[in-house]
Structure formats: structure tokens, C-alpha cells
N, C-alpha and C. Protein backbone atom coordinates (compact mmCIF):
# COMPACT_ATOMS: atom_id res chain seq x y z
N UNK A 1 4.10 -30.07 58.42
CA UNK A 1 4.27 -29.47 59.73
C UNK A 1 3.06 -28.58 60.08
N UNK A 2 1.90 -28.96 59.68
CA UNK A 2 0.48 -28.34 60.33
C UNK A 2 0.19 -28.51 61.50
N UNK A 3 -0.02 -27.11 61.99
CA UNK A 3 -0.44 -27.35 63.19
C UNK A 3 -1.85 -27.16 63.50
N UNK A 4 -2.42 -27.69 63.99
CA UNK A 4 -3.85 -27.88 64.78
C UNK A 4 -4.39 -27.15 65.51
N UNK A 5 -5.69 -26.10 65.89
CA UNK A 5 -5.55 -25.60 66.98
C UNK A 5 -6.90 -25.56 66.96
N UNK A 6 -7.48 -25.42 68.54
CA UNK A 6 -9.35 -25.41 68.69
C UNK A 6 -9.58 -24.98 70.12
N UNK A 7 -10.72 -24.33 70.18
CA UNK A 7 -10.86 -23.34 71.03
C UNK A 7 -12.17 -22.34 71.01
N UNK A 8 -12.30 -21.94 72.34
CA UNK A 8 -13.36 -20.68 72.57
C UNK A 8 -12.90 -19.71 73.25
N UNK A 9 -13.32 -18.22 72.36
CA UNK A 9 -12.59 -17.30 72.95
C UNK A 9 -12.83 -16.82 73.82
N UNK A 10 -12.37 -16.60 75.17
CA UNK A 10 -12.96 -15.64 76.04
C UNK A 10 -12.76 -13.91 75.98
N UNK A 11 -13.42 -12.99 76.99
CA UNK A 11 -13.81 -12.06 76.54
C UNK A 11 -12.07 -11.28 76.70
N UNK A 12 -11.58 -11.67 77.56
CA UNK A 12 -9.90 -11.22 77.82
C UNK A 12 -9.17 -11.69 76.69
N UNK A 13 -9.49 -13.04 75.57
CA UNK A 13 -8.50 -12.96 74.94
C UNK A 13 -9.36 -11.97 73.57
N UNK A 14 -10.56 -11.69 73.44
CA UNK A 14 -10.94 -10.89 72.01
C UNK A 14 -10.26 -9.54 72.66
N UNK A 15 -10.28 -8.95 73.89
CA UNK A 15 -10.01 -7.46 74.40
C UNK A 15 -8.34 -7.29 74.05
N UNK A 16 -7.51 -8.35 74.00
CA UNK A 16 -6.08 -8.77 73.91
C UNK A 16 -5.90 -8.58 72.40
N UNK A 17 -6.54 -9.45 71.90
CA UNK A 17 -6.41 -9.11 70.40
C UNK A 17 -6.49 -8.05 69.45
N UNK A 18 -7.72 -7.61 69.97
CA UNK A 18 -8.13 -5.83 69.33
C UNK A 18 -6.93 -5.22 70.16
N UNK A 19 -6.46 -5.23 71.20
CA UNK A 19 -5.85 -4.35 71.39
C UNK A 19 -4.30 -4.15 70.92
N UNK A 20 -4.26 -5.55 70.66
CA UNK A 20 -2.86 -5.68 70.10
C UNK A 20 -2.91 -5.40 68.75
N UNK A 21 -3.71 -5.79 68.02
CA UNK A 21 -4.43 -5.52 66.83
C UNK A 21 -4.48 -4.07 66.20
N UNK A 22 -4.59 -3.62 66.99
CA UNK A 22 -4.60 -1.71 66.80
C UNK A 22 -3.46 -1.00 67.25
N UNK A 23 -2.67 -1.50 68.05
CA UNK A 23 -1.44 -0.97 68.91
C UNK A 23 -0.61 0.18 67.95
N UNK A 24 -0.50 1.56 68.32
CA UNK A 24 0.41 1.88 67.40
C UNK A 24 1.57 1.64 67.38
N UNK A 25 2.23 2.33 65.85
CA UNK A 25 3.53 2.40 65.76
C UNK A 25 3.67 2.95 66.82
N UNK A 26 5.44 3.17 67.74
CA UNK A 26 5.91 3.74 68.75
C UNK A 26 6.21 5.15 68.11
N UNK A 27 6.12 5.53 66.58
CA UNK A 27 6.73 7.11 66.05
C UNK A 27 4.90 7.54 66.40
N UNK A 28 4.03 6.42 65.74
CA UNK A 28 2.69 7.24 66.04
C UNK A 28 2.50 7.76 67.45
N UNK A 29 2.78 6.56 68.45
CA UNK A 29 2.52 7.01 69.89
C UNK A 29 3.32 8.43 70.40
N UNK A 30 4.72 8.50 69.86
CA UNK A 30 5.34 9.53 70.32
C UNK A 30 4.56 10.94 69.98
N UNK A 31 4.04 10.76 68.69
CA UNK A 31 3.43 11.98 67.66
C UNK A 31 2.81 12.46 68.39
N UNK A 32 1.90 11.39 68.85
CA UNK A 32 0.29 11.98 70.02
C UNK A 32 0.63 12.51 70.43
N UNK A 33 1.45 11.83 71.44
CA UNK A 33 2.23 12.98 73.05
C UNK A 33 2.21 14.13 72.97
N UNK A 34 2.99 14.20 71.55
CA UNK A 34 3.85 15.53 71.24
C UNK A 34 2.67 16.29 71.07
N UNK A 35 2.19 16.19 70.78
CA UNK A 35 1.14 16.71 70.15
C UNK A 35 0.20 17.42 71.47
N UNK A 36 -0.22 16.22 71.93
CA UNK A 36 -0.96 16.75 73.40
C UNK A 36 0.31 17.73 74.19
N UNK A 37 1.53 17.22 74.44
CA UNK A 37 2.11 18.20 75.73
C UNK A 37 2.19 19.80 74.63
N UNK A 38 2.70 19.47 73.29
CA UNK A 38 2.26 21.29 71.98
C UNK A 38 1.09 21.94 72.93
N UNK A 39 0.16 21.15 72.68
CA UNK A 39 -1.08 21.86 72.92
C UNK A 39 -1.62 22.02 74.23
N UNK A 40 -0.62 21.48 75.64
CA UNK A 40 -0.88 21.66 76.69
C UNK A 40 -0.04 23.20 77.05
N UNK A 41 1.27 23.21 76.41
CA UNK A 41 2.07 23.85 76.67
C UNK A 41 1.57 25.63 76.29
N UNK A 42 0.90 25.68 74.85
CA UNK A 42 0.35 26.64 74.42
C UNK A 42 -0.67 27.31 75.51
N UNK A 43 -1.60 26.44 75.84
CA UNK A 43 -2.82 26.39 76.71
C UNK A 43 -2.15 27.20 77.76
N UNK A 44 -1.22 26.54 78.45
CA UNK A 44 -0.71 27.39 79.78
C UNK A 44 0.15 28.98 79.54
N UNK A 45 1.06 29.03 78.13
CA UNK A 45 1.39 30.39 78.23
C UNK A 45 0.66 31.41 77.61
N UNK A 46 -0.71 31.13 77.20
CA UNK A 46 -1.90 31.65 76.92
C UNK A 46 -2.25 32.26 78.35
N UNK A 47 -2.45 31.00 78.73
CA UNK A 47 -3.37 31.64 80.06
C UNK A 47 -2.90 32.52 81.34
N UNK A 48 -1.39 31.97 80.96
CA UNK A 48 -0.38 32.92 82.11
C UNK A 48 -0.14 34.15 81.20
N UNK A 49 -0.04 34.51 80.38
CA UNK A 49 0.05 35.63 79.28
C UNK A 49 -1.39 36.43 79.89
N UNK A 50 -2.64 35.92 79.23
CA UNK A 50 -4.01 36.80 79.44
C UNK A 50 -4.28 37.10 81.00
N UNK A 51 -3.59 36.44 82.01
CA UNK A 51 -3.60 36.66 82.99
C UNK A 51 -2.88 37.66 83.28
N UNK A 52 -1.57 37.80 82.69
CA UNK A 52 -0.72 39.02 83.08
C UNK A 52 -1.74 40.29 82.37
N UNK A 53 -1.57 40.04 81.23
CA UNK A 53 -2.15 41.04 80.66
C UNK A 53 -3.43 41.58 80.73
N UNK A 54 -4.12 41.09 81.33
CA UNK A 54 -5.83 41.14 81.76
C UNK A 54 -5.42 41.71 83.68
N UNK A 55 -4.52 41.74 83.99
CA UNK A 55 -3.95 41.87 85.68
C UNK A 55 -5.21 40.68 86.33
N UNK A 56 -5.23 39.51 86.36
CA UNK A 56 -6.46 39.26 87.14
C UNK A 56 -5.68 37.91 87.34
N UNK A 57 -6.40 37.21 88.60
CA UNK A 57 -5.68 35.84 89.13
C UNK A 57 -5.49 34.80 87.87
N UNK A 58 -3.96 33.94 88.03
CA UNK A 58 -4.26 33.05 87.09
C UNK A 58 -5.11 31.88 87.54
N UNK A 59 -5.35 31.34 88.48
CA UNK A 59 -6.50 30.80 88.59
C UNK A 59 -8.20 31.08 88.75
N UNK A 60 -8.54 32.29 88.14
CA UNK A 60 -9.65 32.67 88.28
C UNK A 60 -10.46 31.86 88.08
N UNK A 61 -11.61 32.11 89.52
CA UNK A 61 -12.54 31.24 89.88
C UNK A 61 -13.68 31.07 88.14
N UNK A 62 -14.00 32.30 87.94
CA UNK A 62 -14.86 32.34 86.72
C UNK A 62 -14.31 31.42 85.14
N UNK A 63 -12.75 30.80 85.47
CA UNK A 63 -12.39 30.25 84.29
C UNK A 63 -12.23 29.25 84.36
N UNK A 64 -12.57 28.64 85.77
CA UNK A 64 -11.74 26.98 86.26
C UNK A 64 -12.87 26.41 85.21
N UNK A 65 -14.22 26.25 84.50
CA UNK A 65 -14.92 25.34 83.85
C UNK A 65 -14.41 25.36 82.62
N UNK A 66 -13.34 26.32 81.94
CA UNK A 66 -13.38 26.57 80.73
C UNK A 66 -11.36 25.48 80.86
N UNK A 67 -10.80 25.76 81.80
CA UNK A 67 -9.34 24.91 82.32
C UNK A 67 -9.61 23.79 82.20
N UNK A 68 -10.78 23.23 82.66
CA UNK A 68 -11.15 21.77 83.15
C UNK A 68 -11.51 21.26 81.73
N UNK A 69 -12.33 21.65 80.90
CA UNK A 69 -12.68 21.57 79.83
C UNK A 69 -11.44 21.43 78.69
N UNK A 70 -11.12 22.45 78.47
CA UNK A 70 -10.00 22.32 77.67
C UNK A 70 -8.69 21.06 78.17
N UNK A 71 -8.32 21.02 79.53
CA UNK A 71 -7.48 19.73 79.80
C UNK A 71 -8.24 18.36 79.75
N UNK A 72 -9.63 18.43 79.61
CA UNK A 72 -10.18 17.12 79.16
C UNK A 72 -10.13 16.62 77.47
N UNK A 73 -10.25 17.94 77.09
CA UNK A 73 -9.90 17.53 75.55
C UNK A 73 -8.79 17.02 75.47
N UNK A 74 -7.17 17.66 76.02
CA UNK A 74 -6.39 16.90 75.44
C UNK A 74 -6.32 15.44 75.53
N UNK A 75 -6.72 14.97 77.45
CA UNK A 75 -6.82 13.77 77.39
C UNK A 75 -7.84 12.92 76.79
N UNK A 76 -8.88 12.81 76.23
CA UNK A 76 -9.68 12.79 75.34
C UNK A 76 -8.50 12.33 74.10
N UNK A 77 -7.68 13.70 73.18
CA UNK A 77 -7.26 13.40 72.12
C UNK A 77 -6.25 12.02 72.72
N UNK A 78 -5.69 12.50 73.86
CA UNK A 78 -4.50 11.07 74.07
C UNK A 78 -4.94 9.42 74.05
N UNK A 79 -6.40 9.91 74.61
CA UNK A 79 -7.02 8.45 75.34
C UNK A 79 -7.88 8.06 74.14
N UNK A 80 -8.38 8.81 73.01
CA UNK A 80 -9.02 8.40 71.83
C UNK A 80 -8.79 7.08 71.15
N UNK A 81 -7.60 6.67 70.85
CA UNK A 81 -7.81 5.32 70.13
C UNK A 81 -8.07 4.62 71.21
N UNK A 82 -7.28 4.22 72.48
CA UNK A 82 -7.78 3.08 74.01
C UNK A 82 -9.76 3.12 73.60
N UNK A 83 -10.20 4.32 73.54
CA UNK A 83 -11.80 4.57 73.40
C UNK A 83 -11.80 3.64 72.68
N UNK A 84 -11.78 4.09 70.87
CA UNK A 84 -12.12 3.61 70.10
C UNK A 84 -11.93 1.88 69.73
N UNK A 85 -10.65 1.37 70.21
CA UNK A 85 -10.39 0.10 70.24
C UNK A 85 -11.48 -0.81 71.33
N UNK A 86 -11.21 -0.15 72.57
CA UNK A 86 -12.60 -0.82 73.56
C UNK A 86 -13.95 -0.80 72.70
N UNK A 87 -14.65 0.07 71.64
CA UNK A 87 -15.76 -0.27 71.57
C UNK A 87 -15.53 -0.85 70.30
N UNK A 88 -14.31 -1.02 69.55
CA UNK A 88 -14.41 -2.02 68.64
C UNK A 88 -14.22 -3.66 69.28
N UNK A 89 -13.47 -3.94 70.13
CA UNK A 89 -13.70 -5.32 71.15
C UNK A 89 -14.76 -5.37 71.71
N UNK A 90 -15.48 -4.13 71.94
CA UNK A 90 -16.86 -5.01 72.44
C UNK A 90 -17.52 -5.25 71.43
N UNK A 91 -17.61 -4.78 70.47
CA UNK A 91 -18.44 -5.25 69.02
C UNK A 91 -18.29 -6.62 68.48
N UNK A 92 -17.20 -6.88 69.09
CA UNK A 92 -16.39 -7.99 68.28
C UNK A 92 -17.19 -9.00 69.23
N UNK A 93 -16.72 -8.73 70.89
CA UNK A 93 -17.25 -9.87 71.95
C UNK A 93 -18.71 -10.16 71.45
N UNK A 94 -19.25 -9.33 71.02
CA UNK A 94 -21.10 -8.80 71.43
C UNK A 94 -21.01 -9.77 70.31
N UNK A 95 -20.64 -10.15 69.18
CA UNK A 95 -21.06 -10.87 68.18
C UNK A 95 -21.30 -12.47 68.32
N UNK A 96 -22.61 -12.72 68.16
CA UNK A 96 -22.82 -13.86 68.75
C UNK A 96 -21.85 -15.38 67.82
N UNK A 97 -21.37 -14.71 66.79
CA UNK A 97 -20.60 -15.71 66.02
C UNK A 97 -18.55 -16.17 67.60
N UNK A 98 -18.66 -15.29 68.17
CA UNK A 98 -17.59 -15.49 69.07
C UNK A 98 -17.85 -16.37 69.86
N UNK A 99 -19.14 -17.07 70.44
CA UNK A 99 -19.23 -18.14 71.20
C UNK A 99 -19.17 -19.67 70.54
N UNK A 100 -18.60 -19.49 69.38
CA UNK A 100 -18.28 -21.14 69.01
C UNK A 100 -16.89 -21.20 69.35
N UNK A 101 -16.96 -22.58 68.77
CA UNK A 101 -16.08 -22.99 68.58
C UNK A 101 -14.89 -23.01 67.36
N UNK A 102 -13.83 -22.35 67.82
CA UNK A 102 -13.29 -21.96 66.33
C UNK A 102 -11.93 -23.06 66.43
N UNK A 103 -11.85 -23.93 65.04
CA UNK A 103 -10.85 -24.70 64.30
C UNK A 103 -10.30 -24.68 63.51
N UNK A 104 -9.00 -24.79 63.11
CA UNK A 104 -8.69 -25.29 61.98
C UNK A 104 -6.92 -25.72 62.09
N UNK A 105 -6.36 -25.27 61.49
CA UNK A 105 -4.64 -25.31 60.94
C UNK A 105 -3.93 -24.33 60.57
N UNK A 106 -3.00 -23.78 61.10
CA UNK A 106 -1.41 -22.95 60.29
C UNK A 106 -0.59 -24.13 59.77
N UNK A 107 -0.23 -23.75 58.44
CA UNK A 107 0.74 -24.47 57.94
C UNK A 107 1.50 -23.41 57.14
N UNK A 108 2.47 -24.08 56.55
CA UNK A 108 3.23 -23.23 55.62
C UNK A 108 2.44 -22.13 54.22
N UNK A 109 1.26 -22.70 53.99
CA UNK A 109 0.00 -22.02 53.13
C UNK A 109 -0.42 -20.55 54.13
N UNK A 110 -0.80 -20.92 55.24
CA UNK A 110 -1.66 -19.93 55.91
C UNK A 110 -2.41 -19.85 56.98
N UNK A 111 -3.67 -20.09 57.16
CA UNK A 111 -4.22 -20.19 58.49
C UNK A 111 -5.58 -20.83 57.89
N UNK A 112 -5.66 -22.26 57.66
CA UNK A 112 -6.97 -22.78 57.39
C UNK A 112 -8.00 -22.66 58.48
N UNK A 113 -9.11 -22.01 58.36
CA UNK A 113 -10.56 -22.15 59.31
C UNK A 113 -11.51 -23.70 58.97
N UNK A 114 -11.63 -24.62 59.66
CA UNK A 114 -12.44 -25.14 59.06
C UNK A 114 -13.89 -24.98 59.26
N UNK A 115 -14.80 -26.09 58.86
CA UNK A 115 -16.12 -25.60 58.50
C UNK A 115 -16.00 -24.94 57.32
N UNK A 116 -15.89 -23.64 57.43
CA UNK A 116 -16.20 -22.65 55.85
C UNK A 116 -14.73 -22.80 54.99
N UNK A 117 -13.99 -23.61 55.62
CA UNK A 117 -13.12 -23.76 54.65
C UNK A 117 -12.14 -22.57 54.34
N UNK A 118 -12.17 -21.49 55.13
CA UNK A 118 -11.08 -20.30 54.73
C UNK A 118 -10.13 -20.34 54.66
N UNK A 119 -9.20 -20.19 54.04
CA UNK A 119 -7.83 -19.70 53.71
C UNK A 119 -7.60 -18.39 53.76
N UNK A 120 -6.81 -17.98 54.64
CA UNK A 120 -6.36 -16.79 54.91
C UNK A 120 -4.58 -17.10 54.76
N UNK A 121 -4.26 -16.50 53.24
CA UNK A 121 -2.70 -16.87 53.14
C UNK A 121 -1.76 -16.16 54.28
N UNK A 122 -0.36 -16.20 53.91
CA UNK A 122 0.55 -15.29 54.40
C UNK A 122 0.82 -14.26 54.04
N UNK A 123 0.78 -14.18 52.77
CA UNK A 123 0.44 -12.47 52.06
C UNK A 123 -0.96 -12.17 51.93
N UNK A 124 -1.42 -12.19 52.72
CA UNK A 124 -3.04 -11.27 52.88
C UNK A 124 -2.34 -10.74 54.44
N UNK A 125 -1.43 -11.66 55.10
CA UNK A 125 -1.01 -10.49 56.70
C UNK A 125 -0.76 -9.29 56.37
N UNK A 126 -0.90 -8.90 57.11
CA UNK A 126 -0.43 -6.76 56.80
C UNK A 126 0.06 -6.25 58.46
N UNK A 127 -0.06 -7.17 59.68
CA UNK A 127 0.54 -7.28 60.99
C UNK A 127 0.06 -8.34 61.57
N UNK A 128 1.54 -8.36 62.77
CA UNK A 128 1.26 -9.62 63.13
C UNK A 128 1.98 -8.68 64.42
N UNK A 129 1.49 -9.51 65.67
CA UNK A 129 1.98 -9.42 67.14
C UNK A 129 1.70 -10.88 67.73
N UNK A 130 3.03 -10.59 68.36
CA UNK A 130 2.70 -12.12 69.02
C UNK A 130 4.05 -11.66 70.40
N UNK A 131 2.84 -12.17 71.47
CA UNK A 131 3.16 -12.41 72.80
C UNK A 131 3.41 -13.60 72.94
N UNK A 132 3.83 -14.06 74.84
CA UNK A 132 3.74 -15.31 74.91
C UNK A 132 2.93 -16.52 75.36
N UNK A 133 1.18 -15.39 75.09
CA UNK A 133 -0.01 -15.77 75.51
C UNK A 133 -0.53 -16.09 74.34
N UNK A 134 -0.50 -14.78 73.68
CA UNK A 134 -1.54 -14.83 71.98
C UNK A 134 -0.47 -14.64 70.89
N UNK A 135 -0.85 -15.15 69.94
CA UNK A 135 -0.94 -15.04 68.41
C UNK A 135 -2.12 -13.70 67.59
N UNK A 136 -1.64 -12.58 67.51
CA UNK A 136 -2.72 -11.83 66.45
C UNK A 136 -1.92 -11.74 64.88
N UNK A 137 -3.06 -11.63 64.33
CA UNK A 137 -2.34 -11.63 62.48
C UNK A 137 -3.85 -10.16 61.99
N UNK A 138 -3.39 -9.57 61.28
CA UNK A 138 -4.40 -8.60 61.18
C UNK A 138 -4.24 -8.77 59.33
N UNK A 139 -5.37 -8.39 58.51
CA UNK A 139 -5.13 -8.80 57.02
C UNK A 139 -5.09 -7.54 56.43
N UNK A 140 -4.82 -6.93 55.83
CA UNK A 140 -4.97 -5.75 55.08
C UNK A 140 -6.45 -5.35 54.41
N UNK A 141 -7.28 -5.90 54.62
CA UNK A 141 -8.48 -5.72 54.63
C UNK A 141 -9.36 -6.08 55.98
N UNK A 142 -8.76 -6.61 56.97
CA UNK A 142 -9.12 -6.30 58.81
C UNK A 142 -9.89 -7.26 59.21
N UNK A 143 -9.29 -7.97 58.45
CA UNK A 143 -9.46 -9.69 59.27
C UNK A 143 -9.07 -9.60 60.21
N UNK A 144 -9.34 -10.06 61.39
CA UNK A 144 -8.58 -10.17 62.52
C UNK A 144 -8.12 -11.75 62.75
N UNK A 145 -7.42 -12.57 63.16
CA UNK A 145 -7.15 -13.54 63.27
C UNK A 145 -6.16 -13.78 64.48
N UNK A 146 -6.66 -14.24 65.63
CA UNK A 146 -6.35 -14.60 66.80
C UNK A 146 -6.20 -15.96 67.60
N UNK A 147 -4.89 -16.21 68.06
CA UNK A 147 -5.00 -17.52 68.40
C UNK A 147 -4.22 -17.47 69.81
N UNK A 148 -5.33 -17.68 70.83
CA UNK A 148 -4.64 -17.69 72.30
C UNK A 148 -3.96 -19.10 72.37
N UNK A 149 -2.65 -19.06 73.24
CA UNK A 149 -2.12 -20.34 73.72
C UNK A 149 -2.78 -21.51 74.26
N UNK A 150 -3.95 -21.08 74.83
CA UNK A 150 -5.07 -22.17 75.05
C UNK A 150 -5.61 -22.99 73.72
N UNK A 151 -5.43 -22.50 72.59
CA UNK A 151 -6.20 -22.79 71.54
C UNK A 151 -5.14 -24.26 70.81
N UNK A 152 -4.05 -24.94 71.02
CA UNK A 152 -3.28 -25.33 71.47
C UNK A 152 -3.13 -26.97 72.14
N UNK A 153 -3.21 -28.11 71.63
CA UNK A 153 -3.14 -29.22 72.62
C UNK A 153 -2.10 -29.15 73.60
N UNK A 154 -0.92 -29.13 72.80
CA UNK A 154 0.48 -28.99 73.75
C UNK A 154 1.68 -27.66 73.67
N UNK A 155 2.67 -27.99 74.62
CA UNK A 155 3.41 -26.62 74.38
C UNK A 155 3.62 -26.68 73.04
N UNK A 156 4.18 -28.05 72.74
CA UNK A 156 5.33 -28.30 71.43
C UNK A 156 4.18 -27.90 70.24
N UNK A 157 2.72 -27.53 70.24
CA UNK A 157 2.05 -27.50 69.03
C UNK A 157 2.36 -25.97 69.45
N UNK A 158 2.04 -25.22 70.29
CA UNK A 158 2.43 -24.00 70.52
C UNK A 158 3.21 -22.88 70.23
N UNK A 159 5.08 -23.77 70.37
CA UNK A 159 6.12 -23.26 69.62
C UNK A 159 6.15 -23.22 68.36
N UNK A 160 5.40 -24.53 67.38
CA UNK A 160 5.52 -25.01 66.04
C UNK A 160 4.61 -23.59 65.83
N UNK A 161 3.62 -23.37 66.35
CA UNK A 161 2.61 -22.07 65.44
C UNK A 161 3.62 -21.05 65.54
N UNK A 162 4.13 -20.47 66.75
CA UNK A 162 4.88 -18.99 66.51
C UNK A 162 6.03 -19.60 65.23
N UNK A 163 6.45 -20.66 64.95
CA UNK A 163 7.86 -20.46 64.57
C UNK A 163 7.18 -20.63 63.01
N UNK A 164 5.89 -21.15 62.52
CA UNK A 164 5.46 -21.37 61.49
C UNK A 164 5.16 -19.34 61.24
N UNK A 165 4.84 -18.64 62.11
CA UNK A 165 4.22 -17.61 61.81
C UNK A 165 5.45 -16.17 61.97
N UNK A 166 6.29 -16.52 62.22
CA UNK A 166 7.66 -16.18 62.70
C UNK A 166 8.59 -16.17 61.07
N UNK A 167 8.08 -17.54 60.59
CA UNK A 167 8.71 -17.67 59.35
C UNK A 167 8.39 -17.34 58.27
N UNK A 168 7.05 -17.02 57.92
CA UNK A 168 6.25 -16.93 56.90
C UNK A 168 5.92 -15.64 57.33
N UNK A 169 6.78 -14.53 58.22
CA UNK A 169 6.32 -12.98 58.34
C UNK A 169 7.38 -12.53 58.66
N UNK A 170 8.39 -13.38 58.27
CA UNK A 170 9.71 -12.67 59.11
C UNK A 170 10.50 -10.91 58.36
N UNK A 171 9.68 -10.99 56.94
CA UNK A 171 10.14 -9.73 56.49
C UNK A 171 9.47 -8.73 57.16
N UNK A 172 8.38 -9.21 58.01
CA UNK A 172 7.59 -7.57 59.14
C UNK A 172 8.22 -7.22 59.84
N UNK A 173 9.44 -8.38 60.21
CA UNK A 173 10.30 -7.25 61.58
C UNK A 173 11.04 -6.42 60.75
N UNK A 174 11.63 -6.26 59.36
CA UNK A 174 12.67 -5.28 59.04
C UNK A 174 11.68 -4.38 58.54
């Protein structure tokens, strides 16, 4: 039950992949938040505090660069990985090895590349996401391995990959 797949990536499906690829946990995403509204929240009864206590406007003109500043950091800390993932997809696009043509097979083994002949098993995955566009598999050493629905002759080779990759990872959903 191998399935076949061949293809060139475009720059929307490498940006799809890294991004799915990196996505946090939903406890990590919550953490951030928390984290940013902690440190938004401090920020403001600081400043409404030194304001009382200093008697002077809380919007003083002489502090709006130091307000602006400090609320860019937090978004900064929030928006940091989106950063960091965009300039790891463009690294990835920029690599001139992304304009071939990439082939090979999922089967019950793994994800054969051909040409170099790779084997990338099912226990080398360490995550997997899958939409109903792409296929990502990430390795515990940061392989990335991506397979858009285009990559694909027919639907029916399509379903056979998620349900081959569905099966051979099904202990990641618990």
C-alpha cells in the first residue's frame, strides 16, 4: 500500500509547513499571553501608582517614548516566535535545493526520498500536523518533511497518505 508522491514546492506551501512545523502547544500559547497581559498589567499599576504618587499627569507628554517602548516589547515578546518561524521559512525557501523536484513513497516503513535514497522511519517522527491541504512530519532531530496535496496524482493516493500517516503516528494524538 505505497503511496507515490512528486512535486515542487511553492513558496506558500514551505511558509505552511514551517509554520505548522513550529506551531505551539495550546498550554505554551496560553503561557505567552499570560505572561504578556502579567507584564502588561504590572506596567499600568506602576504607572498609575508613580503617577499618583509623583502628582503629575498619567499620560505625561515627557513619558509617552518610554509607554510606546515598553508596549512594543511586550508585543515583540508575543509576536517573537511568528518572527522567528518567518525567517526560518525564508531560509528554507532561499535554499536553492527547494526548486527541484522532490519524489519518492510513504509506506508502512516511512517516507522514502528517492534519488538519495532516504529513509526517514516512523519513529524518527517527533510531530506530525496534518490539514486538509498539507501533510508536515517534523523528526526529532528537525527534519522537516512536507507533503502538499498537490504532491499527489489522485484524491484516492491522497487519503491513502493521511491514513498511512494517521496510522503509523496514531500514539501522537494521546
Amino acid at each position: 500500500m505505497d503511496v507515490e508522491f512528486k512535486g515542487t514546492y511553492t513558496r506558500k506551501d514551505v511558509f505552511r509547513a514551517v509554520f505548522l512545523a513550529n506551531q505551539p502547544t495550546r498550554k505554551r500559547a496560553l503561557i505567552r499571553m499570560g505572561i504578556a497581559v502579567l507584564a502588561l498589567v504590572i506596567y499600568i499599576a506602576y504607572t498609575v501608582l508613580t503617577s499618583i504618587q509623583n502628582k503629575t499627569p498619567l499620560l505625561d507628554p515627557n513619558l509617552i517614548g518610554s509607554h510606546v517602548m515598553y508596549l512594543l516589547l511586550i508585543a515583540l515578546f508575543l509576536y517573537y516566535p511568528n518572527i522567528t518561524t518567518t525567517i526560518t521559512a525564508l531560509k528554507i525557501w532561499n535554499a536553492p535545493t527547494m526548486r527541484h523536484e522532490y519524489r519518492g513513497t510513504i509506506s508502512s516503513e516511512g517516507v522514502l526520498y528517492a534519488g538519495k535514497k532516504t529513509l526517514i522511519t516512523w519513529e524518527m517522527i517527533a510531530k506530525k500536523q496534518v490539514t486538509p491541504e498539507i501533510i508536515v512530519l517534523l523528526t526529532s532531530n528537525g527534519i522537516l518533511c512536507f507533503f502538499p496535496r498537490g504532491f499527489f496524482v489522485s484524491e484516492g493516493d491522497w487519503q491513502r497518505a493521511n491514513q498511512l500517516v494517521e496510522f503509523n503516528l496514531s500514539e501522537m494524538d494521546k
